[in-house]
C-alpha atoms as a PDB file:
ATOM      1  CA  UNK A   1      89.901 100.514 110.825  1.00  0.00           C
ATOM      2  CA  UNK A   2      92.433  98.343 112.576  1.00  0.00           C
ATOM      3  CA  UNK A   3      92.747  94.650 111.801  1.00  0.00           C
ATOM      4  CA  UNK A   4      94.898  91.724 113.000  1.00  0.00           C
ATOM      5  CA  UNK A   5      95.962  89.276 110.443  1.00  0.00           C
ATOM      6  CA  UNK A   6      96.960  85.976 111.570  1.00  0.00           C
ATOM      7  CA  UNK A   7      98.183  83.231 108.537  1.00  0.00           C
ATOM      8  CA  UNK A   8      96.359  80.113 110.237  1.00  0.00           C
ATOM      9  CA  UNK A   9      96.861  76.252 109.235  1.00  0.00           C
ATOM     10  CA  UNK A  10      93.360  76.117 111.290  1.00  0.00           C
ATOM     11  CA  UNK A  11      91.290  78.390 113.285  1.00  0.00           C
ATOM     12  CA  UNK A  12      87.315  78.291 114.856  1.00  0.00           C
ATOM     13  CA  UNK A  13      85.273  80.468 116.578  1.00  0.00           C
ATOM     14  CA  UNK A  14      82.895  79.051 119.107  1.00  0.00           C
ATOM     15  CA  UNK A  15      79.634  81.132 120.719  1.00  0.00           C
ATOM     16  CA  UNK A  16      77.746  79.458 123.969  1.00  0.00           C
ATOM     17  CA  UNK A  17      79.665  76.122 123.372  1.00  0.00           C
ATOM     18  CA  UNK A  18      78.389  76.019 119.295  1.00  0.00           C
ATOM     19  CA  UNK A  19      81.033  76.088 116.915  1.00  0.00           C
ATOM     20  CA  UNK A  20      79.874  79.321 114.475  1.00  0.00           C
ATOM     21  CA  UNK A  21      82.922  79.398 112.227  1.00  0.00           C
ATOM     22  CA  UNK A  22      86.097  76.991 111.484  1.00  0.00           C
ATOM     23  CA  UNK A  23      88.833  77.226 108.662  1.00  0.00           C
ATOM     24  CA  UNK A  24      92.039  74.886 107.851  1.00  0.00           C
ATOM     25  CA  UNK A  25      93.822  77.386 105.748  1.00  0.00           C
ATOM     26  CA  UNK A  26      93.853  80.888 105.463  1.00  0.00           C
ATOM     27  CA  UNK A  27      93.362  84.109 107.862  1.00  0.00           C
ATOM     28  CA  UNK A  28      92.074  84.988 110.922  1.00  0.00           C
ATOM     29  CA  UNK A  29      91.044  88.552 111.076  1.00  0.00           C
ATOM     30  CA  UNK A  30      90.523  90.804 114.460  1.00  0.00           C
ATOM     31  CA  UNK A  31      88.394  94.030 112.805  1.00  0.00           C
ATOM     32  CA  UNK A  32      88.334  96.743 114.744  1.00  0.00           C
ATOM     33  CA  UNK A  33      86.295  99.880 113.910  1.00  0.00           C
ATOM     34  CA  UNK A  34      86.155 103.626 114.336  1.00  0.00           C
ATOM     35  CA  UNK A  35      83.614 106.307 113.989  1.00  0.00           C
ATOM     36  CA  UNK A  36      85.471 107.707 111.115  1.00  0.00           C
ATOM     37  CA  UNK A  37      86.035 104.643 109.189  1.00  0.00           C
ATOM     38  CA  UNK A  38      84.512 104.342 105.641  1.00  0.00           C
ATOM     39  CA  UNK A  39      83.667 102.147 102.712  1.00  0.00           C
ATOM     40  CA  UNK A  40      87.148 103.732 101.756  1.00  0.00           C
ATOM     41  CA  UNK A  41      88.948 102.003 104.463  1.00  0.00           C
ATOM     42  CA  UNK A  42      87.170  99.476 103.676  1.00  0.00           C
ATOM     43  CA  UNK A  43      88.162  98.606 100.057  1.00  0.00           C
ATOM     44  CA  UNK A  44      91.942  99.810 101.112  1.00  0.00           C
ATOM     45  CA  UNK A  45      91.896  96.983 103.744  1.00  0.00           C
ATOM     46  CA  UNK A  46      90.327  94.309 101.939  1.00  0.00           C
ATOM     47  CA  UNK A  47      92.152  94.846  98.698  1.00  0.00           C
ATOM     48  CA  UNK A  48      95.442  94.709 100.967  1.00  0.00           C
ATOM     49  CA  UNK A  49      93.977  91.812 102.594  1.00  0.00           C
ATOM     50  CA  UNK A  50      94.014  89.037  99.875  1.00  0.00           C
ATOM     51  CA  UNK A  51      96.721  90.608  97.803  1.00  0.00           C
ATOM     52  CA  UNK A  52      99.119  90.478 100.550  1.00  0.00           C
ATOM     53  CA  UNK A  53     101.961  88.037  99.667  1.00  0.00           C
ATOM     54  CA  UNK A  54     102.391  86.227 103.054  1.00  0.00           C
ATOM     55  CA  UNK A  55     101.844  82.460 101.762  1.00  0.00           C
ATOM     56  CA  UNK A  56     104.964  80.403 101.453  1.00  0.00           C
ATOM     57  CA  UNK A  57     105.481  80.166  97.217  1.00  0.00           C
ATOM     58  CA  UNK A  58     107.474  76.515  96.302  1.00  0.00           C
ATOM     59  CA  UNK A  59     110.442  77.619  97.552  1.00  0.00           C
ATOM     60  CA  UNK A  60     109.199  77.818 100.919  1.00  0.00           C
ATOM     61  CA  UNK A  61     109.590  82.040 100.857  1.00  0.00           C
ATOM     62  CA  UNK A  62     106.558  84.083 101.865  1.00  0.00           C
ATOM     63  CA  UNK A  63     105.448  85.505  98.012  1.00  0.00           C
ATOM     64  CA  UNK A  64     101.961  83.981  97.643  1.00  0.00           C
ATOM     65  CA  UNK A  65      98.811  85.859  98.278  1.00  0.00           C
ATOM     66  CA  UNK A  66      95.619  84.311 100.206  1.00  0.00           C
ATOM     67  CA  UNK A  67      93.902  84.493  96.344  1.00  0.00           C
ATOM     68  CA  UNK A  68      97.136  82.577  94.862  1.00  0.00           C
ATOM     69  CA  UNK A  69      96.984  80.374  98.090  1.00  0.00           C
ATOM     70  CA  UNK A  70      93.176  79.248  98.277  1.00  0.00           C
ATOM     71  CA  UNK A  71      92.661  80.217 101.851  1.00  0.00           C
ATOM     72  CA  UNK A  72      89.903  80.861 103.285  1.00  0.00           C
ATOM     73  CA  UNK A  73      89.066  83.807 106.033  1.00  0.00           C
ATOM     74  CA  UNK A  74      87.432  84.083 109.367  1.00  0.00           C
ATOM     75  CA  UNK A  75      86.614  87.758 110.346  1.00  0.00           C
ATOM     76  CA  UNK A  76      86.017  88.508 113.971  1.00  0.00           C
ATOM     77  CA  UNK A  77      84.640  91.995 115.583  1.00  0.00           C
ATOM     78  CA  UNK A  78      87.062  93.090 118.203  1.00  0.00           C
ATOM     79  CA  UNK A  79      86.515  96.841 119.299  1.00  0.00           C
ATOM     80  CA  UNK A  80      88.985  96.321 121.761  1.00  0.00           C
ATOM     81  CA  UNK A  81      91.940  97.083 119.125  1.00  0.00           C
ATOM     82  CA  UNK A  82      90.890  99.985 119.943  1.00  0.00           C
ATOM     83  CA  UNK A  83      91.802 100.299 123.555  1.00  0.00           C
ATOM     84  CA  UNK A  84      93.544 103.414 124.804  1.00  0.00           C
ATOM     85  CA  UNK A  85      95.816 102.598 127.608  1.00  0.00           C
ATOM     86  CA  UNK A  86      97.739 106.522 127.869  1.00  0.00           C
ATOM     87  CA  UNK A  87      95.777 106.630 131.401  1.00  0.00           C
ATOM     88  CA  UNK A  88      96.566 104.200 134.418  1.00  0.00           C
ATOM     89  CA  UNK A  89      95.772 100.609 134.239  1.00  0.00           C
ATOM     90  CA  UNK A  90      92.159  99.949 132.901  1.00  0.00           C
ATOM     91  CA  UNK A  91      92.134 100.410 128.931  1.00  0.00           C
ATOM     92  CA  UNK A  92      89.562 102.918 127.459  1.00  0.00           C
ATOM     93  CA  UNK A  93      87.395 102.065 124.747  1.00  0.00           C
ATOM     94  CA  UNK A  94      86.368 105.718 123.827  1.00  0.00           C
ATOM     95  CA  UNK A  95      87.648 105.189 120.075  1.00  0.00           C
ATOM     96  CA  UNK A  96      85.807 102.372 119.557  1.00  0.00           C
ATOM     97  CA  UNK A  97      83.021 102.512 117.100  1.00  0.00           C
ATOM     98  CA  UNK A  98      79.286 101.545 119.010  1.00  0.00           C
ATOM     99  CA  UNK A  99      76.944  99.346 117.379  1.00  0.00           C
ATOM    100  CA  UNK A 100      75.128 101.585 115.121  1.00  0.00           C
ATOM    101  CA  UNK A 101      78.005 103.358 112.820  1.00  0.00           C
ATOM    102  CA  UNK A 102      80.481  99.764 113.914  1.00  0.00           C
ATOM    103  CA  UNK A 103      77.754  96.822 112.698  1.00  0.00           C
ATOM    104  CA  UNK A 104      76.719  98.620 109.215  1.00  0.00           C
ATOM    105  CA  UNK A 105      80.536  99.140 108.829  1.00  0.00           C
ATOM    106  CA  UNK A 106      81.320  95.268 109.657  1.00  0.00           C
ATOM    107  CA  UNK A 107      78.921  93.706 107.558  1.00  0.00           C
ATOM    108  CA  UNK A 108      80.263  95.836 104.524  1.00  0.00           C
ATOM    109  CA  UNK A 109      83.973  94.991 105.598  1.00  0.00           C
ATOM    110  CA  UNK A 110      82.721  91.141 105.162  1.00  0.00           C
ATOM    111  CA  UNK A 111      80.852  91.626 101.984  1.00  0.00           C
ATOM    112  CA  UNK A 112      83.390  93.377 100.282  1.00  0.00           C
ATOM    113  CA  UNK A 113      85.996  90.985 101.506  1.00  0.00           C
ATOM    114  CA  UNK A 114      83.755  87.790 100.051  1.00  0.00           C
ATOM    115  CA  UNK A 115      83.919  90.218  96.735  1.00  0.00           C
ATOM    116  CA  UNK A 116      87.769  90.376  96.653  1.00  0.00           C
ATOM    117  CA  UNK A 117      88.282  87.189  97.721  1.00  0.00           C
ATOM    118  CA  UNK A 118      85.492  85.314  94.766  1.00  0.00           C
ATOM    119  CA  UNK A 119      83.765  82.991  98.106  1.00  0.00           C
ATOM    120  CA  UNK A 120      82.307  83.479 101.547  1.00  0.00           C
ATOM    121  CA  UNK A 121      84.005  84.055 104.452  1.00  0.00           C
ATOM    122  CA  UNK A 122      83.265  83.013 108.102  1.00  0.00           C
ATOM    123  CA  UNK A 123      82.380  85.099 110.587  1.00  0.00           C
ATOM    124  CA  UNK A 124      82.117  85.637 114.466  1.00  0.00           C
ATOM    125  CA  UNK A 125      78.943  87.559 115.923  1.00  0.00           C
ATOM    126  CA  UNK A 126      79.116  91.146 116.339  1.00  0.00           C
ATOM    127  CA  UNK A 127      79.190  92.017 120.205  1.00  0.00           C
ATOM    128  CA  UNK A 128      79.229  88.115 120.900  1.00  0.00           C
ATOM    129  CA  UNK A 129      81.545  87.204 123.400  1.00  0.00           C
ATOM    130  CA  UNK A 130      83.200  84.527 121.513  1.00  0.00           C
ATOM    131  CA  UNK A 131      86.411  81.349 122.083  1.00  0.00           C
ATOM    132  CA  UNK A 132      88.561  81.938 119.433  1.00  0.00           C
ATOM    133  CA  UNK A 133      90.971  78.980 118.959  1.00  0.00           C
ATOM    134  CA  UNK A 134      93.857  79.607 116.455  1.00  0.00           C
ATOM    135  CA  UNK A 135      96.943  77.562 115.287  1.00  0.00           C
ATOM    136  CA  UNK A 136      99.037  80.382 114.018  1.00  0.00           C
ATOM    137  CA  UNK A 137     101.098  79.026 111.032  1.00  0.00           C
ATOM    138  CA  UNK A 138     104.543  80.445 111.012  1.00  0.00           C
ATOM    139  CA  UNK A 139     103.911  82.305 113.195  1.00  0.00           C
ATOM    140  CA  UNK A 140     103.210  85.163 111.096  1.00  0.00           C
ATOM    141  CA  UNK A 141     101.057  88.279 112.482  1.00  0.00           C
ATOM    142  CA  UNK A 142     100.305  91.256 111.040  1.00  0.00           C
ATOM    143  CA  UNK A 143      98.418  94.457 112.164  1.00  0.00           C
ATOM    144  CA  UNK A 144      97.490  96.861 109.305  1.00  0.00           C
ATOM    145  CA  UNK A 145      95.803 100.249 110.242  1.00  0.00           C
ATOM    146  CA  UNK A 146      93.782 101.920 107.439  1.00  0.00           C
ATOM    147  CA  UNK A 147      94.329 105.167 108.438  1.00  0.00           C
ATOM    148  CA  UNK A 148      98.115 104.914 108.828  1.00  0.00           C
ATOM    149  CA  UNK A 149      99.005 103.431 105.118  1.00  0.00           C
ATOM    150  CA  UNK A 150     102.805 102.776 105.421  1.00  0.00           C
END
């Protein structure tokens, strides 16, 4: 699994003009997924996810974690993290996870995250093709790759 963490002050996801998700403060989350990901990567990722200490603490440095913070999430499907682009100019989704073995895995990424994190999170729709508006708060970004743990 590949994700893409961005601290937002706000953030919404909108589907044929309807507004399906919107947070003030927390994380936006691309989730990519890959045949060989697991419930393994899973609990790696989401563990990582709201213990990571990217929250500004009183002092203004980043030392608070999303649990510590009271943020909220928003978790969006995007196989295109995914993309191969080794070969000319159009990317290839080969790696990419298809629905079958990529929506079980989703829906367990967002379940376990709601477990870690003690509330619900938002969501996009799998396969949707979705406006997602961000205000990225720092800007801090970060892309974690379960199957790379540095």
């Amino acid at each position: 699994m590949k994700i893409v963490i961005q601290r937002v002050s706000e953030a919404s996801v909108v589907i044929n003009q309807k507004q399906v998700a919107s947070i003030e403060h927390g994380l936006l989350i691309l989730l990519g997924i890959v045949d060989e990901d697991t419930q393994e990567d899973i609990d790696w990722l989401c563990n990582k996810i709201v213990n990571l200490r990217i929250f500004p603490d009183e002092n203004g440095v980043m030392n608070t974690s999303l649990l510590n913070a009271d943020g909220n999430i928003i978790v969006v499907s995007q196989f295109t993290l995914h993309a191969s682009t080794k070969k000319g100019n159009r990317p290839s989704y080969i790696k990419a996870a298809k629905p079958d073995v990529a929506i079980p895995l989703y829906e367990n990424f967002i379940s376990t995250i709601q477990n870690s994190l003690g509330k619900p999170v938002q969501t996009g729709e799998f396969g949707a093709d979705m406006k997602v508006q961000l205000i990225n708060d720092g800007p801090v970004t970060i892309i974690i790759d379960s199957k790379n743990r540095e």
